[in-house]
Protein backbone atom coordinates (compact mmCIF):
# COMPACT_ATOMS: atom_id res chain seq x y z
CA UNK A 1 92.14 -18.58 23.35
CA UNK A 2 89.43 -17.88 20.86
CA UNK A 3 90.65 -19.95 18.20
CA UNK A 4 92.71 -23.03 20.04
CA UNK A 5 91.10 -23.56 22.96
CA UNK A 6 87.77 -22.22 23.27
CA UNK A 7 86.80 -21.99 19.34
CA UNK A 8 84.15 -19.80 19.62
CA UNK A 9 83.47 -16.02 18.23
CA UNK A 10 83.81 -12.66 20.04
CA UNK A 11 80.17 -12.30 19.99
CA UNK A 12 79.45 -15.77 21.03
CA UNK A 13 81.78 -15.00 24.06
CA UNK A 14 82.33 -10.97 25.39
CA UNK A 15 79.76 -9.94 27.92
CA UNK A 16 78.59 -13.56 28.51
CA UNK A 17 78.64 -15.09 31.95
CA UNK A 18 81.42 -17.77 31.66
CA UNK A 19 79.05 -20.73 33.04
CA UNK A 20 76.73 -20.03 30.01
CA UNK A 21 79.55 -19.82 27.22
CA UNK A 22 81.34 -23.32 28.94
CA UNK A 23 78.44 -25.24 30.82
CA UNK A 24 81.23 -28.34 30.80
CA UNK A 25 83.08 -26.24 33.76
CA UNK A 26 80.22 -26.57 36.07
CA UNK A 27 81.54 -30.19 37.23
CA UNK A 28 85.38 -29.12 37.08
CA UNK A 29 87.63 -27.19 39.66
CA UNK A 30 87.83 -23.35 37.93
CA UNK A 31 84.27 -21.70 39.00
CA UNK A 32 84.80 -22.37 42.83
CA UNK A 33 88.39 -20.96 41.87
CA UNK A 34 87.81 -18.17 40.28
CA UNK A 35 85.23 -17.35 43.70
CA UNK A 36 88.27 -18.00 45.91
CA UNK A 37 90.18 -15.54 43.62
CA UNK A 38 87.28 -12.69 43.68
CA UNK A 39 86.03 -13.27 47.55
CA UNK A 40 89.77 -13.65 49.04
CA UNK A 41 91.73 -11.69 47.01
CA UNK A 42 94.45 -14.22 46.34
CA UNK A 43 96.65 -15.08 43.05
CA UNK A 44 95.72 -18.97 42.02
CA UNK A 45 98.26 -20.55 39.67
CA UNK A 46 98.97 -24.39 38.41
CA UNK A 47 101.11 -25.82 36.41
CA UNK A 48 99.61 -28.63 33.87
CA UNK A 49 96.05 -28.69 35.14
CA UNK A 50 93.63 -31.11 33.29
CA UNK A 51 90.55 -29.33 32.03
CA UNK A 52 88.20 -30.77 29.76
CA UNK A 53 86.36 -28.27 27.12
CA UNK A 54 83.98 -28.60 24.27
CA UNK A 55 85.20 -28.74 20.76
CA UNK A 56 82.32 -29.13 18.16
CA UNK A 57 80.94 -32.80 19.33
CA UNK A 58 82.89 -33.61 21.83
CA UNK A 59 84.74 -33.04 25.41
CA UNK A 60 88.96 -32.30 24.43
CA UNK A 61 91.46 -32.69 27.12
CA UNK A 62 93.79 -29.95 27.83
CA UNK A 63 96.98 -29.28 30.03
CA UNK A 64 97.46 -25.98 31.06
CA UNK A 65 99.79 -23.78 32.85
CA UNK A 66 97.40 -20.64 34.09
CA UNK A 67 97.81 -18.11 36.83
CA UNK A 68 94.41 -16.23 38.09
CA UNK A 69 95.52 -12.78 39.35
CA UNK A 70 92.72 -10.22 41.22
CA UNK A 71 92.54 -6.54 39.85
CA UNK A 72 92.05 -4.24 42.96
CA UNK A 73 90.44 -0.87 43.00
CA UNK A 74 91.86 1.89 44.85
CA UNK A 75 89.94 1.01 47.68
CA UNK A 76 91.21 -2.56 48.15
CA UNK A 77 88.30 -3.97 46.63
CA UNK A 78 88.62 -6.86 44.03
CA UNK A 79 87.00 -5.75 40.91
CA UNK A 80 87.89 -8.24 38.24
CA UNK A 81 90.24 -11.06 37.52
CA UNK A 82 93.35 -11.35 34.93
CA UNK A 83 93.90 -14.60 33.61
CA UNK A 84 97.18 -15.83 31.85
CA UNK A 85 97.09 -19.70 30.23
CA UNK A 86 99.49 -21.39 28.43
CA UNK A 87 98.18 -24.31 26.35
CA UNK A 88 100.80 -27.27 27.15
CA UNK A 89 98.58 -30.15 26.06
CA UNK A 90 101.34 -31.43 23.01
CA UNK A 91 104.59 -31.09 25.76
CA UNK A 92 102.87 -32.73 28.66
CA UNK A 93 101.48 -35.65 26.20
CA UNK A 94 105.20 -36.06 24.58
CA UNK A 95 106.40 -36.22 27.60
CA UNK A 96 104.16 -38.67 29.03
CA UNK A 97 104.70 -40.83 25.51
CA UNK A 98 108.70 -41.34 26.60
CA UNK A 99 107.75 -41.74 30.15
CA UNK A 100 105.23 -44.88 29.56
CA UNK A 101 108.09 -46.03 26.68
CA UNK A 102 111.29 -45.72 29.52
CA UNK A 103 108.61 -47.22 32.04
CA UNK A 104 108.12 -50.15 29.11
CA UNK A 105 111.66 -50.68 28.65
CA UNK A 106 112.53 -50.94 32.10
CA UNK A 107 110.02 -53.35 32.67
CA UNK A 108 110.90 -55.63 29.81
CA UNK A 109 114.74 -55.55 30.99
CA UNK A 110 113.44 -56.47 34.38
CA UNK A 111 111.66 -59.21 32.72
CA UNK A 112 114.14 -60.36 30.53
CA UNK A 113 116.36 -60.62 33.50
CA UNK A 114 118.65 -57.65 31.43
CA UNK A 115 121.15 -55.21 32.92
CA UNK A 116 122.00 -52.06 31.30
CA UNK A 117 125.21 -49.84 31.08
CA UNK A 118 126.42 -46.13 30.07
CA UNK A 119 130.64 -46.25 29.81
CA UNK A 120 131.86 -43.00 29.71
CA UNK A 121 135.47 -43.56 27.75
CA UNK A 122 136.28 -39.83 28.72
CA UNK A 123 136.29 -40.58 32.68
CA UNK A 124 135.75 -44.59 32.41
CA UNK A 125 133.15 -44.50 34.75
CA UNK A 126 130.30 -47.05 34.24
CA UNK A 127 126.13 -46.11 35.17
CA UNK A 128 124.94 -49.51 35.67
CA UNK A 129 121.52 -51.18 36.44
CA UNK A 130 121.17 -52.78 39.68
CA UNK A 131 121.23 -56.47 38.20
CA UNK A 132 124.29 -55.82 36.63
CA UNK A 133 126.71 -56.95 40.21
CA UNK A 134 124.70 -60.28 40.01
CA UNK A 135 125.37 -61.18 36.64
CA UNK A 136 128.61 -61.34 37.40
CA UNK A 137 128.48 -63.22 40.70
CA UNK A 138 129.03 -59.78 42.85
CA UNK A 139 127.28 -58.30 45.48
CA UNK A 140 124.65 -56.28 45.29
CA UNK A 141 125.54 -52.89 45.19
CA UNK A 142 129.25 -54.15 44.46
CA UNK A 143 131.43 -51.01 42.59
CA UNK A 144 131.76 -52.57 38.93
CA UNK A 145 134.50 -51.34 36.66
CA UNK A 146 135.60 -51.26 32.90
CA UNK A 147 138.91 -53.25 34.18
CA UNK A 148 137.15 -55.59 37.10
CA UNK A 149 135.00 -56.69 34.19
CA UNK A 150 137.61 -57.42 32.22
CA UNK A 151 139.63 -59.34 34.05
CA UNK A 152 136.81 -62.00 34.66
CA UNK A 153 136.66 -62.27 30.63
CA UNK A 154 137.35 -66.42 30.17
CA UNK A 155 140.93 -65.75 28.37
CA UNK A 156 139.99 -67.83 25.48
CA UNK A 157 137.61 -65.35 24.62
CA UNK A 158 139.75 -62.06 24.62
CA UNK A 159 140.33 -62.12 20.93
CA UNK A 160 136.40 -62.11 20.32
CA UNK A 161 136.19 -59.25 22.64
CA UNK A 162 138.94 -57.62 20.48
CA UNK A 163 137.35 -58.51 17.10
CA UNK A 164 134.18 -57.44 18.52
CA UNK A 165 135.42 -53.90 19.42
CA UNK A 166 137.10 -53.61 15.80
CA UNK A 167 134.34 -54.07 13.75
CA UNK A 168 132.18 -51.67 16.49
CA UNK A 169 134.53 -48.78 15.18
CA UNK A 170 133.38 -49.50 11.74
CA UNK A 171 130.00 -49.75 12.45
CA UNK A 172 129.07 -48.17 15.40
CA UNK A 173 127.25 -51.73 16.46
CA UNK A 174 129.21 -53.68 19.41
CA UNK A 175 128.40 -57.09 20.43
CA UNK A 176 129.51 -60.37 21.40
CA UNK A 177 128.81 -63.20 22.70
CA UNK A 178 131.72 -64.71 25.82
CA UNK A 179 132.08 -66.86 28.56
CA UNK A 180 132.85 -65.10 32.44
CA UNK A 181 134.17 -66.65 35.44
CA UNK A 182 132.89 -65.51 38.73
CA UNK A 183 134.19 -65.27 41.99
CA UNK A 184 133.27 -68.65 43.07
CA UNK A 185 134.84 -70.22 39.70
CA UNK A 186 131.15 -70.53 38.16
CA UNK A 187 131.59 -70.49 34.38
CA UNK A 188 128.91 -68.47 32.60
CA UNK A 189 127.93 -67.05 29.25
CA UNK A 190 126.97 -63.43 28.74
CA UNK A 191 126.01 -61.58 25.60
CA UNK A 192 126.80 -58.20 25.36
CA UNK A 193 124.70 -55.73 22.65
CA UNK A 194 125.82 -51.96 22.64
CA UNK A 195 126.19 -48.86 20.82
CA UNK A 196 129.26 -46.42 20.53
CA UNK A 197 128.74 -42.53 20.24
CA UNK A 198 131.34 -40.40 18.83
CA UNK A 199 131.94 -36.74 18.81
CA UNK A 200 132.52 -34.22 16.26
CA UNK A 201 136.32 -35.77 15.63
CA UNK A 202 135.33 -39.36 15.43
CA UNK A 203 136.48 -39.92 18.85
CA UNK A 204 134.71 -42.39 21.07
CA UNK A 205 132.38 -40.33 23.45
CA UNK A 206 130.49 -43.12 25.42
CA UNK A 207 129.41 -46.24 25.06
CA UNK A 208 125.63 -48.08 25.61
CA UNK A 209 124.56 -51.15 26.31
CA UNK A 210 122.78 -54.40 27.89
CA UNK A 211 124.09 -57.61 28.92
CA UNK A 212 121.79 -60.73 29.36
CA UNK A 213 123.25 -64.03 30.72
CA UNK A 214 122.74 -66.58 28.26
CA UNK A 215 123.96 -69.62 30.48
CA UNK A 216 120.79 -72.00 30.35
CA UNK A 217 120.01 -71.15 26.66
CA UNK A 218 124.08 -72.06 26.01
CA UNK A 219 123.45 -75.04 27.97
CA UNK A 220 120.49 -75.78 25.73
CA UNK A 221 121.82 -75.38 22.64
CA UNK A 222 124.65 -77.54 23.25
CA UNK A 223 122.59 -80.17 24.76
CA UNK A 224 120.80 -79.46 21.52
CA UNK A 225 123.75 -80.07 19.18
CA UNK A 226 125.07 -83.21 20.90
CA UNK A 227 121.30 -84.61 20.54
CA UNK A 228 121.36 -83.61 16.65
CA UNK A 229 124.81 -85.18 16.44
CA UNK A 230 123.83 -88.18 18.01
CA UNK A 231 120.97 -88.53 15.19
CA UNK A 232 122.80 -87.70 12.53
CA UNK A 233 125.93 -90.11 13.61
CA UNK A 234 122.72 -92.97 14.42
CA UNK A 235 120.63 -92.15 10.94
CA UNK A 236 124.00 -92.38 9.02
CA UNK A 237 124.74 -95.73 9.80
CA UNK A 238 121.83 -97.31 9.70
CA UNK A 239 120.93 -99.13 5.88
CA UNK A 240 117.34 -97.75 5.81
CA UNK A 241 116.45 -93.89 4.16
CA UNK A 242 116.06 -91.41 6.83
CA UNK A 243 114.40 -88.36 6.60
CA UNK A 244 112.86 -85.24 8.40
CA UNK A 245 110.56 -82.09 7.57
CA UNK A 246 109.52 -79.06 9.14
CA UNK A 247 105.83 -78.59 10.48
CA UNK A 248 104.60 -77.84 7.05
CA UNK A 249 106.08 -81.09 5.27
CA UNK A 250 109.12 -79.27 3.45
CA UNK A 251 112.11 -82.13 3.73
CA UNK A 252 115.12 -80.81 5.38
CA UNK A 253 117.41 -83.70 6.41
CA UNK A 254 118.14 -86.90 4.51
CA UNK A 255 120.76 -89.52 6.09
CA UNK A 256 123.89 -90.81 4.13
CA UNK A 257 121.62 -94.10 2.66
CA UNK A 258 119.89 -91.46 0.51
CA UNK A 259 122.40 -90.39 -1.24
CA UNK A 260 124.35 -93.18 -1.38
CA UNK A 261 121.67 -95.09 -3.08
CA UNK A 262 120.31 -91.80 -5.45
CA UNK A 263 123.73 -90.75 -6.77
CA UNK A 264 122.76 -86.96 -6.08
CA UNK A 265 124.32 -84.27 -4.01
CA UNK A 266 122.68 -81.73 -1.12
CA UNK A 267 121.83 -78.94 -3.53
CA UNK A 268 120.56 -81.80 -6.13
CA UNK A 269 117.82 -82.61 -3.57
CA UNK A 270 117.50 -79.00 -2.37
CA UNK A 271 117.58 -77.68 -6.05
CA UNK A 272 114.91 -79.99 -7.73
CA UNK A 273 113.45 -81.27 -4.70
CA UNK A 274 112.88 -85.15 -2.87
CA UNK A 275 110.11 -85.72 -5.66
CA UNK A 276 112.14 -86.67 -8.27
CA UNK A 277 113.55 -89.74 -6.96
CA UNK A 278 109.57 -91.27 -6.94
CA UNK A 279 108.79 -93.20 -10.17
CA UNK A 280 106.60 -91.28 -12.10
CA UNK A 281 103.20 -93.13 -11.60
CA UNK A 282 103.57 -93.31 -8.31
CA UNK A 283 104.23 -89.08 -7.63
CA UNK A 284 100.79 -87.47 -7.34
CA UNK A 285 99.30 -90.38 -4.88
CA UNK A 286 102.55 -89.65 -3.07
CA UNK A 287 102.48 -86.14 -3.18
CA UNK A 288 98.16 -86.14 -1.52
CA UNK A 289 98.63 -88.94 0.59
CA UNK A 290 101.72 -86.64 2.19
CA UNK A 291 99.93 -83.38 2.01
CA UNK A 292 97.15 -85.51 4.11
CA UNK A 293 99.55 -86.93 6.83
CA UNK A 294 101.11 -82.72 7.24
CA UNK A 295 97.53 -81.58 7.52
CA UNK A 296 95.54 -84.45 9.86
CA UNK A 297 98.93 -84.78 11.85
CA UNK A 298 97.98 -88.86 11.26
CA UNK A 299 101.28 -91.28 10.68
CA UNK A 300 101.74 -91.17 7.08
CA UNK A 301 102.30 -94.98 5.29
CA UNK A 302 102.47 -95.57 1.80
CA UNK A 303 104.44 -97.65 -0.90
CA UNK A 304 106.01 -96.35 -3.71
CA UNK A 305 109.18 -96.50 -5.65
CA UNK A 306 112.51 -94.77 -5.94
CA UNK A 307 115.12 -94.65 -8.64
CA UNK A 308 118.67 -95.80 -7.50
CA UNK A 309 121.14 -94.14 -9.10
CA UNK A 310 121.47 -96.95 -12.10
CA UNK A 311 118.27 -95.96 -12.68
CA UNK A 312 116.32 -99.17 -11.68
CA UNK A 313 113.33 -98.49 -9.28
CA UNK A 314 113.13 -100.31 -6.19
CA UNK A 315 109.97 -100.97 -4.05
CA UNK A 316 109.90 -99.02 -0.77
CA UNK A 317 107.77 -98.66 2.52
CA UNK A 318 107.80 -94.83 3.80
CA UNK A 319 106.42 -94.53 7.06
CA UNK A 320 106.60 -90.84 8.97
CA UNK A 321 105.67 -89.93 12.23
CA UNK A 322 104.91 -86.64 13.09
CA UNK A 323 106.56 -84.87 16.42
CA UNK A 324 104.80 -83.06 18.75
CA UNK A 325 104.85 -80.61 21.87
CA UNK A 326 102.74 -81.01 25.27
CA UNK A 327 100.26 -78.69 23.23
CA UNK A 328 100.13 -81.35 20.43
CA UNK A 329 101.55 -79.03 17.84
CA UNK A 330 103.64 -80.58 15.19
CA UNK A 331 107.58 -79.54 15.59
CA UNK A 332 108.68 -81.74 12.72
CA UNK A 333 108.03 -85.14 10.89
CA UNK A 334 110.59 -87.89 11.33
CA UNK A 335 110.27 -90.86 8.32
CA UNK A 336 111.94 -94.04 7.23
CA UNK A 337 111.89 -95.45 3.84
CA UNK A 338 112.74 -99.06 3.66
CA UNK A 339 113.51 -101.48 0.86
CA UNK A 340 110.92 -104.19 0.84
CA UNK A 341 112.17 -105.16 -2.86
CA UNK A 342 112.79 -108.60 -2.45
CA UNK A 343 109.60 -109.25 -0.10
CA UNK A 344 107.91 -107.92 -3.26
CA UNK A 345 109.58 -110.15 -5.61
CA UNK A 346 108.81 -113.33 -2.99
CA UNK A 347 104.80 -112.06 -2.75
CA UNK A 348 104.99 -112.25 -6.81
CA UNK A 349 106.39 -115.60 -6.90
CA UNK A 350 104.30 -116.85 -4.17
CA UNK A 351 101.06 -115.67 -5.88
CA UNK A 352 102.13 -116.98 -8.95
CA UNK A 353 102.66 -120.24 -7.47
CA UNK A 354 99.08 -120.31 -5.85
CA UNK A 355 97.63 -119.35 -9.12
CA UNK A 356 99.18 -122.54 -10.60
CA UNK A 357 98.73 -124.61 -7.78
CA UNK A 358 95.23 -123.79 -7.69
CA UNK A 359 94.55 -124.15 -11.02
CA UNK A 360 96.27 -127.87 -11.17
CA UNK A 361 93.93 -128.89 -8.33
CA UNK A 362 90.97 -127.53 -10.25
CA UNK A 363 91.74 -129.69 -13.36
CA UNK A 364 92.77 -132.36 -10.55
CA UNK A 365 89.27 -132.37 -9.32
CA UNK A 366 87.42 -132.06 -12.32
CA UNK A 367 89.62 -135.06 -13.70
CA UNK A 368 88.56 -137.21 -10.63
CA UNK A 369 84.91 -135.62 -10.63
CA UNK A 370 85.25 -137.36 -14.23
CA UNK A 371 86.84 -140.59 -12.74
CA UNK A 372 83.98 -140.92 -10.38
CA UNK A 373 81.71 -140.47 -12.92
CA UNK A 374 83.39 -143.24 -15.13
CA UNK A 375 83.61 -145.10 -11.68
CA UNK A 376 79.88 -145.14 -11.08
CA UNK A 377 79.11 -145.73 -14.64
CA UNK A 378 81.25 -148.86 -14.71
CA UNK A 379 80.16 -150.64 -11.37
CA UNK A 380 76.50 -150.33 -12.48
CA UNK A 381 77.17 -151.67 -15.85
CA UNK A 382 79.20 -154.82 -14.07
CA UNK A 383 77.10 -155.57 -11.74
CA UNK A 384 74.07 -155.84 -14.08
CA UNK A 385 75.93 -157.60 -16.37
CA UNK A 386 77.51 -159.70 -13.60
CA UNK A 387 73.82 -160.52 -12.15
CA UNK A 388 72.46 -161.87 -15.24
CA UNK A 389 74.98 -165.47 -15.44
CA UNK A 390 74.02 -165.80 -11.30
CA UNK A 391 69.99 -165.43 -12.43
CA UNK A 392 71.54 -168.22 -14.42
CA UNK A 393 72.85 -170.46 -12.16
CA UNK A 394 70.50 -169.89 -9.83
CA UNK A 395 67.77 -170.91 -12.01
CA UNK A 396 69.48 -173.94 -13.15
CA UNK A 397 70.51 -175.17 -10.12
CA UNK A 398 67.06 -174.72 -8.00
CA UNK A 399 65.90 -177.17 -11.38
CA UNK A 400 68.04 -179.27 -10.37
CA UNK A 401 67.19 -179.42 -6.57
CA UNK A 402 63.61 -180.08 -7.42
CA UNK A 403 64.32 -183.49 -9.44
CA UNK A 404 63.74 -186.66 -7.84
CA UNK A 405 65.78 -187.54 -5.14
CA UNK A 406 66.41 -190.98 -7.15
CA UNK A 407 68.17 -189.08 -10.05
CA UNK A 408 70.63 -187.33 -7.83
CA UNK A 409 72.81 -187.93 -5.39
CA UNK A 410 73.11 -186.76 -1.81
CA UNK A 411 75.91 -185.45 -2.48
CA UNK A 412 75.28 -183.56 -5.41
CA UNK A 413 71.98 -182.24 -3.47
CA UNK A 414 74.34 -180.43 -1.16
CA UNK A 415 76.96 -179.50 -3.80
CA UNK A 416 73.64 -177.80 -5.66
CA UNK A 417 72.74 -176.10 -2.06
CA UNK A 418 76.40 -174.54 -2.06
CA UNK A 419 75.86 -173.26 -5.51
CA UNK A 420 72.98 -171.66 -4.74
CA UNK A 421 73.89 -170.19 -1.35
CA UNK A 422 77.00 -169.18 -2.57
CA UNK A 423 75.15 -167.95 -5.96
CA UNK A 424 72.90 -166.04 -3.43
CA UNK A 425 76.05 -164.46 -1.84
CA UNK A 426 77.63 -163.71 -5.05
CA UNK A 427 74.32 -161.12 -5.48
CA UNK A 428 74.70 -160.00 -2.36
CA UNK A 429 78.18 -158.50 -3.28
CA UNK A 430 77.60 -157.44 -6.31
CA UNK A 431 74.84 -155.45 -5.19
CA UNK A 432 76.76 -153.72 -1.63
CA UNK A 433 79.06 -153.16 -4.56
CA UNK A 434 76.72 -151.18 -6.08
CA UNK A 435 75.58 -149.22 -3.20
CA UNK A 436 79.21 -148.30 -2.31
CA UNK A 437 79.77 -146.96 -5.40
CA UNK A 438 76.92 -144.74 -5.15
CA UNK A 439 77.20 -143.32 -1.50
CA UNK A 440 80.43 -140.39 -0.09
CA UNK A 441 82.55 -140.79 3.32
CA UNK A 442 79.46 -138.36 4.83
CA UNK A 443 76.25 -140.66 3.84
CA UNK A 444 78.21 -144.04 5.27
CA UNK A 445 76.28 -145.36 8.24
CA UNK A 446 77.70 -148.00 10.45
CA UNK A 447 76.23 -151.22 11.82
CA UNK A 448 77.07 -153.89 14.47
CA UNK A 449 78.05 -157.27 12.82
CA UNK A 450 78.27 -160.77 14.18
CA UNK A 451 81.84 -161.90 13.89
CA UNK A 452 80.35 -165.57 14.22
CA UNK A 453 77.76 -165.28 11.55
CA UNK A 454 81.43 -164.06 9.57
CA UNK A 455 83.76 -166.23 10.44
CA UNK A 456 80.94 -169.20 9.06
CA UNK A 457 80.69 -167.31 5.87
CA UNK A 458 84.32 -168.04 5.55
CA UNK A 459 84.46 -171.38 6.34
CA UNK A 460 81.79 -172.15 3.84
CA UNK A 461 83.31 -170.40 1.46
CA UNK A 462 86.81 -171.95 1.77
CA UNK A 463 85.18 -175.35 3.16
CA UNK A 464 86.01 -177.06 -0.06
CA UNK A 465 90.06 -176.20 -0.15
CA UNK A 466 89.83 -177.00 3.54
CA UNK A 467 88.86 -181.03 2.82
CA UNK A 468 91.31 -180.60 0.14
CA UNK A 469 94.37 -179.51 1.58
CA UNK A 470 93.40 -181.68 4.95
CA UNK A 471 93.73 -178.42 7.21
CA UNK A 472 93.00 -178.34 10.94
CA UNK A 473 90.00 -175.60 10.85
CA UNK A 474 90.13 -172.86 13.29
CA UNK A 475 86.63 -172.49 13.79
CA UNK A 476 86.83 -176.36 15.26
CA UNK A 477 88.67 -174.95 18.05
């Protein structure tokens, strides 16, 4: 007592009311106890009762077993008290450490929808857990046996029951996975994990176990596979590279078109990795823009080339998309790589013919900028020069309008009057001609013209060939 529980010294302890030595057992049950003990007479026991003493700094928590037993004096008189405690604190609190683990295991089999089972192989009798019935499509609180068990075992799957027991002697470990039929022709799928004890001899004692029915996640997984084999049989026939990755961007599928157009093998790709079909200045831009995509979760898109297995590189376009649950966490990436080669080769040539293209029109333009410069030059040295000879005739022939009317004829009056009109006309031209050459389609303005005033221009100027050739004129109609 002095040393475990109390930890205190004789001195600090004999001949000391027990309220002063242990003021923390003012609050608790034992003082009004040890009254009822003194004042009635009566013997007070309990078995692991919770009391709470201090221990240097702080309050401890102790069970104990104690019995409080009056001393009489002859007289009947209660004179004193003998108290007997056992410290149980380390039993009760191992005890109550399996209880809270049993109470956690039950509760996750209830959870996990498991049922347990204890075989006995000396009597065959089976402990079950109350799930166990419905598992196999009985009745609650149906009598399950080793053999009724048995004989709903799907018959295809008695040898893996067999197998399963086999290696179980060997290791002590028994499980498999089977199918069961129940009563109303239900096909299921159980898995069964257990443990075998054996005795001194090596002879099978008892047997363990839980079985979980693993119908939905069968279902699943199957739905699963046909899914998968649907995408590998689709990716494998399609001409394009197809590809996935986990979450974290390591490649773990590629589709028949890879290798058929690498040359390489599964472990090639696995052993040196998908990096080694990129052409070498095209790897570390590859490598960050794909580290970016697996990070931001955005579509990756980039062009870069691979080696075929001739070793000529080829243009592609690898586009990946990544997959993602209602949470918007990545599952895995799904890519295409696609040979845009040839649409390459076909932008190159294009370009190449714009380049020349545009470079013939330049030398085109400056050759007619040249033209039009030659152009301009030439009508304004023509009609200067051709203005000069019709100063000429003008001159000459308004002389010879002003001489006497007895020197010339009447005739030749008006011939000189055509000269000079047409003379006149002749300047006219020559400078419109001038003007043209000097203005652009966006400085032409446009004017109204009398078609009369035109069609006399033309009969004075063809008046002459008119009389000659003795033609009807159509402007005497």
């Amino acid at each position: 007592m002095m040393e475990k529980i109390w930890q205190r010294k004789t001195d600090e302890t004999i001949g000391k009311p027990i309220l002063e030595v242990f003021p923390e057992l003012l609050d608790q049950k034992y003082p009004e106890l040890l009254n009822d003990v003194l004042s009635k007479g009566i013997t007070i026991r309990e078995n692991e009762s919770i009391a709470y003493i201090q221990q240097k700094e702080k309050l401890e928590k102790f069970y104990l077993d104690y019995q409080y037993t009056p001393l009489f004096e002859k007289n009947g008189t209660v004179n004193g008290i003998m108290i007997t405690v056992y410290d149980v604190t380390n039993k009760v609190e191992a005890r109550k450490k399996v209880e809270v683990a049993e109470q956690r295991t039950r509760l996750a089999i209830e959870i996990a929808e498991i049922a347990t089972w204890d075989l006995d192989f000396l009597t065959d009798n089976i402990i079950y857990s109350e799930n166990l019935p419905q598992i196999f499509g009985q009745e609650k609180g149906s009598v399950i046996t080793r053999q009724k068990i048995k004989r709903q075992i799907h018959k295809d799957d008695l040898p893996v029951l067999k197998k399963a027991f086999g290696l179980a002697l060997q290791t002590g470990i028994y499980k498999y996975e089977c199918r069961i039929i129940k009563p109303d022709a239900e096909v299921c799928w159980i898995r069964v994990h257990g443990k075998l004890f054996f005795d001194e001899n090596k002879n099978i004692t008892k047997m363990l176990g839980t079985v979980l029915d693993i119908t939905d996640e069968k279902n699943s997984h199957q739905t699963l596979m046909k899914s998968e084999e649907k995408f590998r049989l689709l990716a494998d026939s399609m001409p394009q590279h197809i590809w996935t990755s986990d979450p974290l961007g390591n490649l773990n599928y590629f589709n028949k078109s890879v290798y058929k157009y690498t040359g390489l093998f599964i472990d090639d790709l696995k052993e040196q990795g998908w990096i080694q079909i990129v052409h070498p200045d095209d790897q570390k831009e590859n490598i960050n823009s794909w580290m970016e995509a697996v990070k931001t979760g955005n579509d990756f898109l980039f062009e870069h080339r691979f080696r075929r297995y001739d070793g000529e590189y080829r243009w592609q376009l690898s586009l990946a998309i990544a997959q993602k649950d209602e949470y918007g966490n990545i599952q895995m990436w799904v890519g295409t790589s696609t040979d845009i080669q040839d649409q390459k080769n076909f932008t190159d040539k294009l370009e190449r013919e714009v380049s020349e293209r545009t470079a013939q029109l330049e030398l085109k333009n400056r050759d007619l900028i040249n033209m039009n410069i030659e152009l301009q030059s030439f009508a304004y040295i023509s009609s200067h020069d051709l203005q000069e000879p019709l100063r000429k005739i003008q001159t000459f022939a308004s002389r010879l309008s002003d001489l006497d009317e007895q020197n010339i004829s009447a005739k030749a009056k008006t011939y000189l009057g055509r000269i000079e009109v047409s003379a006149k006309r002749m300047q006219t031209l020559i400078q419109d001609l001038l003007t043209y050459s000097r203005t652009n389609s966006a400085e032409r303005v446009f004017v109204k013209a009398n078609l009369d005033e035109i069609a006399e221009e033309v009969h004075s100027d063809f008046y002459e060939r008119i009389e000659e050739k003795k033609l009807l004129s159509i402007f005497t109609l």
